[in-house]
Protein backbone atom coordinates (compact mmCIF):
# COMPACT_ATOMS: atom_id res chain seq x y z
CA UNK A 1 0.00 0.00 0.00
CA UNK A 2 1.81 3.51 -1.04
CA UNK A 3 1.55 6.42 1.33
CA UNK A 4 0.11 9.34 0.58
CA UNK A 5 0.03 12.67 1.82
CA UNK A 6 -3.77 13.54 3.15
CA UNK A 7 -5.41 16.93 4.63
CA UNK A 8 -7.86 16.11 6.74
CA UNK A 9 -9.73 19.42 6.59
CA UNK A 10 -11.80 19.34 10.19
CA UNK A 11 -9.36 17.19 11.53
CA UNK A 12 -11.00 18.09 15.25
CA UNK A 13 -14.48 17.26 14.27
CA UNK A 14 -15.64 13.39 15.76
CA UNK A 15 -15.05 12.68 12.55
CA UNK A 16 -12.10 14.07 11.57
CA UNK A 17 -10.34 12.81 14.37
CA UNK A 18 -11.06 9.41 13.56
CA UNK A 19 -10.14 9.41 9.96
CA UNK A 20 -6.60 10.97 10.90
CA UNK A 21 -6.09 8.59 13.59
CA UNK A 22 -7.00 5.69 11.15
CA UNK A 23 -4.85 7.10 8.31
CA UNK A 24 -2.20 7.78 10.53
CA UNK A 25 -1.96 4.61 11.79
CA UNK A 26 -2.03 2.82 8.34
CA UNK A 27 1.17 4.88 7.39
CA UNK A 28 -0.12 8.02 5.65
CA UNK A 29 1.40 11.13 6.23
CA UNK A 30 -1.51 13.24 7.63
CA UNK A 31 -1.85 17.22 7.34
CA UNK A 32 -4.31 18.61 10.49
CA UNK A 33 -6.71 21.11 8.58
CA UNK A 34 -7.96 22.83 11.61
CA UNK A 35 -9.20 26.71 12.75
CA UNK A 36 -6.53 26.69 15.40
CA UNK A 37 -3.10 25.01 14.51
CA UNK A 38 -0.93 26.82 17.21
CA UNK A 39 -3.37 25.47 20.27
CA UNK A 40 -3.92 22.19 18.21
CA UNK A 41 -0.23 21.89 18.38
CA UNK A 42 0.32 22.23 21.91
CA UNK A 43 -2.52 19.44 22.67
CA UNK A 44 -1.59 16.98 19.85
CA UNK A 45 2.74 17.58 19.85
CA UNK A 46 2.96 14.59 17.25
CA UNK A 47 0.67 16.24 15.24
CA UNK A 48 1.35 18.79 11.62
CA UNK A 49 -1.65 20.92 11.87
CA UNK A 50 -2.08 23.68 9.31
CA UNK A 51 -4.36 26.42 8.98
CA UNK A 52 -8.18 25.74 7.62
CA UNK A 53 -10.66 28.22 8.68
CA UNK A 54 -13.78 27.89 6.23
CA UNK A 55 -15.32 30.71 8.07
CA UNK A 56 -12.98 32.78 6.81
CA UNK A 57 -13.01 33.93 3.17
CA UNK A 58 -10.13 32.39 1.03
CA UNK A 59 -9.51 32.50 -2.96
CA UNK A 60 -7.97 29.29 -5.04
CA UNK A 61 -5.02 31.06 -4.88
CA UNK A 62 -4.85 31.81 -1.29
CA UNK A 63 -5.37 27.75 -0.61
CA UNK A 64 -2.75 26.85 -3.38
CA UNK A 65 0.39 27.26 -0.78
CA UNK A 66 -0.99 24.75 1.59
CA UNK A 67 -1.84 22.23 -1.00
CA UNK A 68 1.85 21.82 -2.42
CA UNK A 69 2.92 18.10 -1.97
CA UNK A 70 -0.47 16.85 -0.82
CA UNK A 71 -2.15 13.64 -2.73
CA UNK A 72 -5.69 13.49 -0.98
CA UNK A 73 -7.91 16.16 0.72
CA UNK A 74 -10.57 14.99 2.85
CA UNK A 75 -13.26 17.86 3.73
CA UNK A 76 -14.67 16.81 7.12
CA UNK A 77 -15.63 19.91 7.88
CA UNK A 78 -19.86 20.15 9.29
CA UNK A 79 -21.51 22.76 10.37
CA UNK A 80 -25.31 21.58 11.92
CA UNK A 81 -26.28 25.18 13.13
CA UNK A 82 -25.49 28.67 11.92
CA UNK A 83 -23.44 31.05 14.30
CA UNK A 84 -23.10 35.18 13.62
CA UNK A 85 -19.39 33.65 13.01
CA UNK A 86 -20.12 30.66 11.16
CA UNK A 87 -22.40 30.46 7.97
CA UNK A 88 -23.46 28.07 6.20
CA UNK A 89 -23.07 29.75 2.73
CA UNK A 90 -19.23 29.63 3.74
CA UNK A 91 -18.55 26.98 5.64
CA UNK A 92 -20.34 24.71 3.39
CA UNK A 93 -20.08 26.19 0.00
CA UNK A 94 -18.10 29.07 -0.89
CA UNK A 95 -15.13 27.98 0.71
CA UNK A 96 -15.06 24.59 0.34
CA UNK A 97 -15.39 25.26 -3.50
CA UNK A 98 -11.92 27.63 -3.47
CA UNK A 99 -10.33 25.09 -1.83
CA UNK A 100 -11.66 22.11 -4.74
CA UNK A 101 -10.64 25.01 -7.27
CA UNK A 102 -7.03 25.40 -5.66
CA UNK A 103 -7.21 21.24 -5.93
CA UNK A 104 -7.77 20.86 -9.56
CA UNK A 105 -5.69 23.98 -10.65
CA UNK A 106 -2.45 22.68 -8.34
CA UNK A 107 -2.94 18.50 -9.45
CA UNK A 108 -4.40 17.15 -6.17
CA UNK A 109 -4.94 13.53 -7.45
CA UNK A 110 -8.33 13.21 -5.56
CA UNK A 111 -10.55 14.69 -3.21
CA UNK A 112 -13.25 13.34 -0.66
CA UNK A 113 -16.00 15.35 -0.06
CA UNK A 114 -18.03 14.27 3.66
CA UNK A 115 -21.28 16.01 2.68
CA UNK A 116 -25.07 14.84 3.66
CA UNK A 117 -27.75 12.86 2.27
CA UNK A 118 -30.66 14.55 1.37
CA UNK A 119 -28.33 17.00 -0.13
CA UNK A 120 -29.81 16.73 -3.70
CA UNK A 121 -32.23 18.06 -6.03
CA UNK A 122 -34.91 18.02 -3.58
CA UNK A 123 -32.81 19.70 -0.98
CA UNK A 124 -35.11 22.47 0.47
CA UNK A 125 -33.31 23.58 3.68
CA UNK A 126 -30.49 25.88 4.10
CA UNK A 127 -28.25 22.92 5.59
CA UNK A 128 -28.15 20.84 2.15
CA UNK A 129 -28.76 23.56 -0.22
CA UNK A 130 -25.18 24.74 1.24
CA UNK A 131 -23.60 21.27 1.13
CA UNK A 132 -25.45 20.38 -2.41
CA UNK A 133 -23.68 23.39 -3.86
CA UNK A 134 -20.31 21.97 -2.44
CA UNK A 135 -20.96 19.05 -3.79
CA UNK A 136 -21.26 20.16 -7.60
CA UNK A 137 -18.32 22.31 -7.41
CA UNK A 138 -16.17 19.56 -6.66
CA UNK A 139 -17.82 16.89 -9.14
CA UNK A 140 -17.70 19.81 -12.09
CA UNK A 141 -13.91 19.82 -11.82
CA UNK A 142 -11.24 17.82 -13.94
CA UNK A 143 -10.00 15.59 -10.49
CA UNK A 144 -10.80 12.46 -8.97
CA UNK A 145 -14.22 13.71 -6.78
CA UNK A 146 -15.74 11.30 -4.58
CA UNK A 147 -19.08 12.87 -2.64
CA UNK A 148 -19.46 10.94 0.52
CA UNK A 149 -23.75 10.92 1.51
CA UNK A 150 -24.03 9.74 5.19
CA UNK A 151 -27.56 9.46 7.13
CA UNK A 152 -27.48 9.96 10.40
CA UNK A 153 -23.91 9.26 11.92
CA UNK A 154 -23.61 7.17 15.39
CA UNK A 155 -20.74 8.47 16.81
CA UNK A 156 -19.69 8.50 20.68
CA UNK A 157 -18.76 12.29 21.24
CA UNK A 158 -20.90 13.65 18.27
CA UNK A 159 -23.61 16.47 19.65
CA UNK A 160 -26.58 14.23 17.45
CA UNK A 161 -25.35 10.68 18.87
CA UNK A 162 -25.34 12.77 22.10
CA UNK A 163 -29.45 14.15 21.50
CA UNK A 164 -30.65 10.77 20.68
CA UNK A 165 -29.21 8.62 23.65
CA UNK A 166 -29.99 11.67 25.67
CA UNK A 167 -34.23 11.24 24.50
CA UNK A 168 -33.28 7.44 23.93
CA UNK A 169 -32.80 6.88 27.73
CA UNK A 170 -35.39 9.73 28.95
CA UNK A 171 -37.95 7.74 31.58
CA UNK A 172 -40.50 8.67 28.68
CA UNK A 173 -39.15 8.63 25.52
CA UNK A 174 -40.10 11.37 22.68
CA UNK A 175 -41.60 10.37 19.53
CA UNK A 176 -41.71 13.44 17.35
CA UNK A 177 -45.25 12.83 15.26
CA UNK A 178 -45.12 9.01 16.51
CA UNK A 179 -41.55 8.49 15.65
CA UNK A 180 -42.29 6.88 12.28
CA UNK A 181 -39.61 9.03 10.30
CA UNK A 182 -37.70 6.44 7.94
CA UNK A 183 -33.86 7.05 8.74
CA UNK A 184 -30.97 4.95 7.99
CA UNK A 185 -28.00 5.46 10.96
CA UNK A 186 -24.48 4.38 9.79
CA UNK A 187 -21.78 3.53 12.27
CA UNK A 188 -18.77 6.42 12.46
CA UNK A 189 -16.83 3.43 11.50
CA UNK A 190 -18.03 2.58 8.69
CA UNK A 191 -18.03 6.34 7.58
CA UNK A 192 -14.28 6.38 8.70
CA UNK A 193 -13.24 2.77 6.89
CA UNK A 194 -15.20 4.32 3.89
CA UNK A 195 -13.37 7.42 3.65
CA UNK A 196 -10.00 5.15 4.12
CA UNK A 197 -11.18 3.09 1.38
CA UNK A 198 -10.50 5.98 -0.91
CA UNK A 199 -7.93 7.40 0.40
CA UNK A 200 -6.00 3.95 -0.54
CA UNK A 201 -7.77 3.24 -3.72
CA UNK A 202 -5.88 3.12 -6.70
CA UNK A 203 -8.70 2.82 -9.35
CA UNK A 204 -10.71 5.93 -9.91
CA UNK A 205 -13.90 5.74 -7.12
CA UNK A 206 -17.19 5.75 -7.39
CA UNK A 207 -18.73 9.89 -7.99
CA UNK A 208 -21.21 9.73 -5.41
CA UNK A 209 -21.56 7.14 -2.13
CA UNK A 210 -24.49 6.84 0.09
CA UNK A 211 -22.98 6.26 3.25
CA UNK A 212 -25.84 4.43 5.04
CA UNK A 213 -26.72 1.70 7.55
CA UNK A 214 -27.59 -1.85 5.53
CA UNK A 215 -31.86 -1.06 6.10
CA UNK A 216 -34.03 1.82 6.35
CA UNK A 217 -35.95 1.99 10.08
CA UNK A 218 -38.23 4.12 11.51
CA UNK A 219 -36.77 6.34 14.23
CA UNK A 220 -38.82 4.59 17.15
CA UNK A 221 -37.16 1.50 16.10
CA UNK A 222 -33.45 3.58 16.50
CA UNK A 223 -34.12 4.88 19.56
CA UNK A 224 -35.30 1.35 21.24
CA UNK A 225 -32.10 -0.13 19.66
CA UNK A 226 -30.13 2.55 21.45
CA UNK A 227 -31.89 2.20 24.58
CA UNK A 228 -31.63 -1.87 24.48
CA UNK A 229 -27.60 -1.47 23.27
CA UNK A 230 -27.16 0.33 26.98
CA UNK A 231 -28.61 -2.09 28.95
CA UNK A 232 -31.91 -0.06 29.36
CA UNK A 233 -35.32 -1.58 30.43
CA UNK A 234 -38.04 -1.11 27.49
CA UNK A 235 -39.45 2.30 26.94
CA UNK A 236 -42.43 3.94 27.59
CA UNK A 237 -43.14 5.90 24.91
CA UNK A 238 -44.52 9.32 24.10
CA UNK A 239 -45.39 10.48 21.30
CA UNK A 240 -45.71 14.09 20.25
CA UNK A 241 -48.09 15.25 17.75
CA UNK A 242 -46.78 16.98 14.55
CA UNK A 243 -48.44 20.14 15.76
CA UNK A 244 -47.05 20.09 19.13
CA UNK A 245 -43.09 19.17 17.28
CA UNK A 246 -43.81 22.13 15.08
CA UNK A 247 -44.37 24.83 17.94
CA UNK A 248 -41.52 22.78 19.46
CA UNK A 249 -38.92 23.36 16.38
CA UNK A 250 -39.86 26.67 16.17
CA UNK A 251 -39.07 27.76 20.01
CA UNK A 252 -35.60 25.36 20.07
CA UNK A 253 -34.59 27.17 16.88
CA UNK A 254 -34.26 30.27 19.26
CA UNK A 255 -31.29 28.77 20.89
CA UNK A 256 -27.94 28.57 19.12
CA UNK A 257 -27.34 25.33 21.65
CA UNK A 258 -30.27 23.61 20.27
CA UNK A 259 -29.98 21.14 17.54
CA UNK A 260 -33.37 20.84 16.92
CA UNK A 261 -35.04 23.67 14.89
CA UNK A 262 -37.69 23.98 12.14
CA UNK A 263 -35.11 22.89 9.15
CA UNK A 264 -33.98 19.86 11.15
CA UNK A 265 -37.18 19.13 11.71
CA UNK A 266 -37.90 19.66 8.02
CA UNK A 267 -35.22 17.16 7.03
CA UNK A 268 -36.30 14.78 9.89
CA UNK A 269 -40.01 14.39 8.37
CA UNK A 270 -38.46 14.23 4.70
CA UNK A 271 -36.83 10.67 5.74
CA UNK A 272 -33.28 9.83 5.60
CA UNK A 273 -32.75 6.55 3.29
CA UNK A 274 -30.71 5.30 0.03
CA UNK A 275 -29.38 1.63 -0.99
CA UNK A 276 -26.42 0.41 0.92
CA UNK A 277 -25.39 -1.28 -2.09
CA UNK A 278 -22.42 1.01 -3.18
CA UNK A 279 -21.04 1.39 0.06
CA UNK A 280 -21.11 -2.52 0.67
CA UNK A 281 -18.93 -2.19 -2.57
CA UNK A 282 -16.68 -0.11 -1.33
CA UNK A 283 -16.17 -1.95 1.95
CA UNK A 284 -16.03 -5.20 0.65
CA UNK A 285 -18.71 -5.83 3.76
CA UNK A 286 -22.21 -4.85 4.93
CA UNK A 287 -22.06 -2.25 6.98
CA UNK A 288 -23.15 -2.58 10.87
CA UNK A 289 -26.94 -2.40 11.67
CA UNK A 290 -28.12 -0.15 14.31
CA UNK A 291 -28.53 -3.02 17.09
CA UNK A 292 -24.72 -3.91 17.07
CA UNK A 293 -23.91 0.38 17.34
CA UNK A 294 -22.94 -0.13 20.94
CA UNK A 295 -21.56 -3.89 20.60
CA UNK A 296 -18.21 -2.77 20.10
CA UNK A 297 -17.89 -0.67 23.57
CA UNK A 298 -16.81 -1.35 26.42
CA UNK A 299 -18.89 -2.17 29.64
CA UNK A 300 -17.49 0.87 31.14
CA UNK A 301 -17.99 3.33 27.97
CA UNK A 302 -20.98 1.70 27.81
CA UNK A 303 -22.16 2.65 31.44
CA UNK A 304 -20.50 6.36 30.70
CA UNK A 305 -22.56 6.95 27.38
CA UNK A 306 -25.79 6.03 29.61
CA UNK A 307 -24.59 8.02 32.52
CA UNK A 308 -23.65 11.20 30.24
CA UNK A 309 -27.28 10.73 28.38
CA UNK A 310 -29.46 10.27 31.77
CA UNK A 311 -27.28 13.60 32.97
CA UNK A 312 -28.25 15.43 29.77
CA UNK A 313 -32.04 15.30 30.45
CA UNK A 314 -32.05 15.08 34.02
CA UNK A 315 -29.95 18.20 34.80
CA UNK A 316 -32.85 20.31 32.92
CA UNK A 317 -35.08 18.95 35.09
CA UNK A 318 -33.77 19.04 38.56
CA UNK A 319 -33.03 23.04 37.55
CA UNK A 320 -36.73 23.00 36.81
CA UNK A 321 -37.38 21.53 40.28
CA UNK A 322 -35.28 23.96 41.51
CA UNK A 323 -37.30 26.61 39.83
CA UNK A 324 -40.49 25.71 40.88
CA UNK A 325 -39.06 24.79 44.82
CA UNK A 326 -37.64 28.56 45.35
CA UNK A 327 -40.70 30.00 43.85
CA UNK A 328 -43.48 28.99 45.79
CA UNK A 329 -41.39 29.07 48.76
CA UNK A 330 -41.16 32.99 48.27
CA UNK A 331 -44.86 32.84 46.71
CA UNK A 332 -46.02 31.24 50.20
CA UNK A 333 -44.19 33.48 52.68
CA UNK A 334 -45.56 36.36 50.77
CA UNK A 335 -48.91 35.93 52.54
CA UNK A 336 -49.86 31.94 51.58
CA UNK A 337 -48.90 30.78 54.85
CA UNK A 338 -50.13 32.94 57.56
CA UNK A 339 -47.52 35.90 58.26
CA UNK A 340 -48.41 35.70 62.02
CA UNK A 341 -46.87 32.26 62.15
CA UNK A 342 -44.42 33.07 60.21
CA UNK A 343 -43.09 36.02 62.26
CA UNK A 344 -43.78 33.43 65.41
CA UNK A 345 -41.33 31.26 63.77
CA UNK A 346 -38.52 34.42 63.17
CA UNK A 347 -38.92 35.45 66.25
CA UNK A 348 -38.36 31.86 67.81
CA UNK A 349 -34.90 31.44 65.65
CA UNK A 350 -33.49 35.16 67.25
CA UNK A 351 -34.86 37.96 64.48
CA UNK A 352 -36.09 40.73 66.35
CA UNK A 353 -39.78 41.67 65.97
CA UNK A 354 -39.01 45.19 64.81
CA UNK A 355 -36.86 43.14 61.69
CA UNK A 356 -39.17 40.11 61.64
CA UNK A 357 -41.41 41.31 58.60
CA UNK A 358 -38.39 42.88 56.80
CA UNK A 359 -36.33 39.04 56.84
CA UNK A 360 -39.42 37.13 55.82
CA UNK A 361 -40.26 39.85 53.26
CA UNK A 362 -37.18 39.94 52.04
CA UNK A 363 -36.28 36.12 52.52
CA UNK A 364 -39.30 35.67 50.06
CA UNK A 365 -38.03 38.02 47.13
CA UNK A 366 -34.77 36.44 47.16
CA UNK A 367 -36.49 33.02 47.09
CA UNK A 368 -38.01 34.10 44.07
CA UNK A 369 -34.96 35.84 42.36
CA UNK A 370 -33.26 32.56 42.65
CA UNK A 371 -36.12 31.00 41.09
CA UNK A 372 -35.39 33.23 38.04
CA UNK A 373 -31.76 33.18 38.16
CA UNK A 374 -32.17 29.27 38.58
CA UNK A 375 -34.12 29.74 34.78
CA UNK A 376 -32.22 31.67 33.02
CA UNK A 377 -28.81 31.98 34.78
CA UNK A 378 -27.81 28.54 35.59
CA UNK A 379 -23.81 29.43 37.09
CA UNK A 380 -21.66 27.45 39.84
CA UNK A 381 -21.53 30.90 41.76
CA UNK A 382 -25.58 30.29 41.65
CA UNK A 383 -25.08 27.24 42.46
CA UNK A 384 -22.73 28.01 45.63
CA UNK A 385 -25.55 30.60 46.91
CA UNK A 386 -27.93 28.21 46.94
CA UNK A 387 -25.94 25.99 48.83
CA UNK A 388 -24.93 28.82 51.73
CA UNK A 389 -28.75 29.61 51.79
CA UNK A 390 -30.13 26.34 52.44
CA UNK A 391 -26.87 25.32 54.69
CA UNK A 392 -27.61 28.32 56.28
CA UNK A 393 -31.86 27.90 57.03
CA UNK A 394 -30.68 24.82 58.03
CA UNK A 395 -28.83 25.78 60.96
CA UNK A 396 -30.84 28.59 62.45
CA UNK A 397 -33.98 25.81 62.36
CA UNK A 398 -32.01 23.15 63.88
CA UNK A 399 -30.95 25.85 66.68
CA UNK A 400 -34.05 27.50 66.89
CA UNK A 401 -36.85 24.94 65.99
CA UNK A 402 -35.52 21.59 66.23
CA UNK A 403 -39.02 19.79 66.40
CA UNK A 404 -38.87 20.46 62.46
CA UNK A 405 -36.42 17.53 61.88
CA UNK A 406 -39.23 15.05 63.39
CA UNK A 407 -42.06 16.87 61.53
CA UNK A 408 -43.74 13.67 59.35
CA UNK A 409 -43.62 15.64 56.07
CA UNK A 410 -39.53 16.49 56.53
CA UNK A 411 -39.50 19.26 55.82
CA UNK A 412 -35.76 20.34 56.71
CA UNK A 413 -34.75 16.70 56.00
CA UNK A 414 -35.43 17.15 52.52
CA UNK A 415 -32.82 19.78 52.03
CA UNK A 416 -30.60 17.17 51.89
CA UNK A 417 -31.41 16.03 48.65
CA UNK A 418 -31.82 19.33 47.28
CA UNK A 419 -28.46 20.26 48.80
CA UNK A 420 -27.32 16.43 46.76
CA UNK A 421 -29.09 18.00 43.00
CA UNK A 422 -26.80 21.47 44.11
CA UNK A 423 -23.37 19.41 44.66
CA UNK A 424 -23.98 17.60 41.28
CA UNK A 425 -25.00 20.84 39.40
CA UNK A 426 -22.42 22.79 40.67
CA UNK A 427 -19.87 19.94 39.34
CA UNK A 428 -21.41 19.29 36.16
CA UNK A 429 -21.33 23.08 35.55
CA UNK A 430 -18.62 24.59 33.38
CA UNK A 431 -16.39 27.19 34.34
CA UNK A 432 -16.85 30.40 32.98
């Protein structure tokens, strides 16, 4: 097998990662393409990264110095969701095109081209128009083009695989308009061994490849595969009316985090399928059906995938919990409970009666500011108040009222497991 010199253009992606390491370790003499080379560097020493930045408008020529002595370019590069930094007109298309320009004009022998299926002539969403027009560019020139088409891609790492487990292993599982969307999932393997395949090939390859699992399913059926492939009990299911997804995709698609909005949506309801045939070809193999995704994983990464997708949905909720516990708390001091107990009881922990309305007042606003902050300011520091506050009502009851930690309903026992939810969300948090 010769070696070959190969950009990996979005070498960082969970995709682009794997086809260096693979291509690497067969021999190849692999070129990073990533936005950050200096910072890439330090974390991957071994590594030659080199500048690619399709955010960032470049010409043929501009590309042509970076493409001296290189054999292969593989464009990994994906963009789901539109930033203000990152379009898709760019990312996608214009840039990707100079580049496949600066290919043909400097003799690249062949370029691979990771693009999407559904990006074809009945593309109607911003996502595949972008990747379709890529994907013309590059078959329009005088080199060896190859379009990679994956479905959906199941990948450990990748923000999709990520959404799925995450509603996969949910107590009640989503099904967006009954979950009867025909998709095809393909293994990141197989996309990997695929994009390998032509790398090494010496014969010119196929133009276009549907990158696909070996049958079409409907996406209840991939989500119970996912859930059975952790070790899950079977799901209860519920399923979401088309109207209801609709109102859904629209509010999601206000949040850049999101990956749901009303074009995924769109291309979730069009279906996801093609033959396998081509890439069986190509493989010399079937590729792996969506009940043997998780076979190859260890017990432990198998208990970690479950653990990161049960976190996923049931952070959310305990910060709804939260939400809901610190608001009626204030809501009830306010006047819900009556105030002349209330002052009875600040009076009995050591607050003076001339400041007794003032601290349960004003105990009851700042329940209910952390209510909002808990909504829409989720931060450690938030976190740590929360803490101090409830460590802190803890105390003055236990010196002041003590009968409370007897009372049948537990009241101040139950701060225990809110102070637990706290510890974990103050971990789980990022740092600023």
């Amino acid at each position: 097998m010769p070696q070959r010199t190969v950009l990996v253009c979005g070498a960082s992606g969970f995709i682009g990662q794997e086809v260096v390491r693979t291509l690497t370790a067969r021999g190849h003499r692999v070129l990073h393409g990533v936005r950050d080379p200096a910072a890439w560097q330090r974390d991957h020493p071994d590594a030659k990264a080199v500048a690619v930045d399709f955010s960032i408008p470049r010409s043929p020529a501009q590309w042509v110095s970076l493409l001296r002595g290189v054999e292969v370019v593989v464009n990994a590069v994906g963009l789901f969701r539109e930033t203000p930094s990152q379009r898709f007109a760019d990312v996608h298309a214009r840039n990707p095109c100079a580049l496949f320009e600066a290919c043909s004009r400097i003799g690249v022998r062949r370029v691979v081209q990771i693009s999407a299926l559904g990006a074809d002539e009945d593309a109607d969403t911003a996502f595949h128009l972008s990747k379709r027009m890529a994907d013309d560019c590059l078959l329009a020139l005088p080199l060896e083009g190859v379009v990679l088409l994956p479905s959906l891609v199941f990948a450990p790492g990748g923000a999709s695989t990520a959404m799925l487990i995450s509603l996969a292993c949910a107590p009640l599982v989503p099904l967006p308009a009954g979950g009867e969307q025909l998709i095809q999932p393909v293994h990141r393997q197989d996309l990997v061994d695929a994009v390998v395949e032509l790398v090494e090939m010496a014969e010119p390859p196929p133009r276009r490849v549907p990158v696909v699992g070996p049958s079409a399913i409907t996406l209840r059926a991939y989500l119970d595969a996912l859930r059975s492939g952790l070790g899950l009990a079977r799901a209860l299911w519920l399923p979401l009316p088309r109207a209801v997804m609709n109102g859904v995709a629209r509010l999601a698609g206000h949040s850049q985090r999101a990956l749901l909005d009303e074009d995924s949506w769109r291309m979730l309801q069009r279906g996801n399928t093609a033959s396998p045939a081509t890439l069986t070809a190509l493989l010399g193999r079937p590729p792996v059906g969506a009940a043997r995704f998780t076979a190859s994983l260890s017990d432990g990464d198998r208990a970690a995938l479950r653990f990161q997708a049960v976190m996923a949905w049931s952070a959310p909720l305990w910060r709804a919990s939260l939400t809901v516990l610190w608001f009626i708390s204030g809501i009830v001091s306010l006047g819900l409970y009556p105030v002349e107990a209330s002052l009875a009881m600040l009076h009995r922990v050591g607050v003076p009666p001339s400041l007794a309305p003032w601290a349960l007042y004003g105990a009851a606003l700042l329940d209910m500011a952390l209510g909002v902050l808990t909504l829409l300011w989720p931060r450690r520091r938030l976190w740590l108040a929360q803490m101090a506050l409830i460590v802190g009502y803890t105390l003055l009851i236990t010196i002041g009222l003590p009968e409370q930690w007897l009372h049948p309903f537990a009241p101040i026992v139950k701060n225990l497991p809110v102070l637990a939810m706290l510890i974990t969300l103050h971990t789980l948090e990022a740092r600023p």
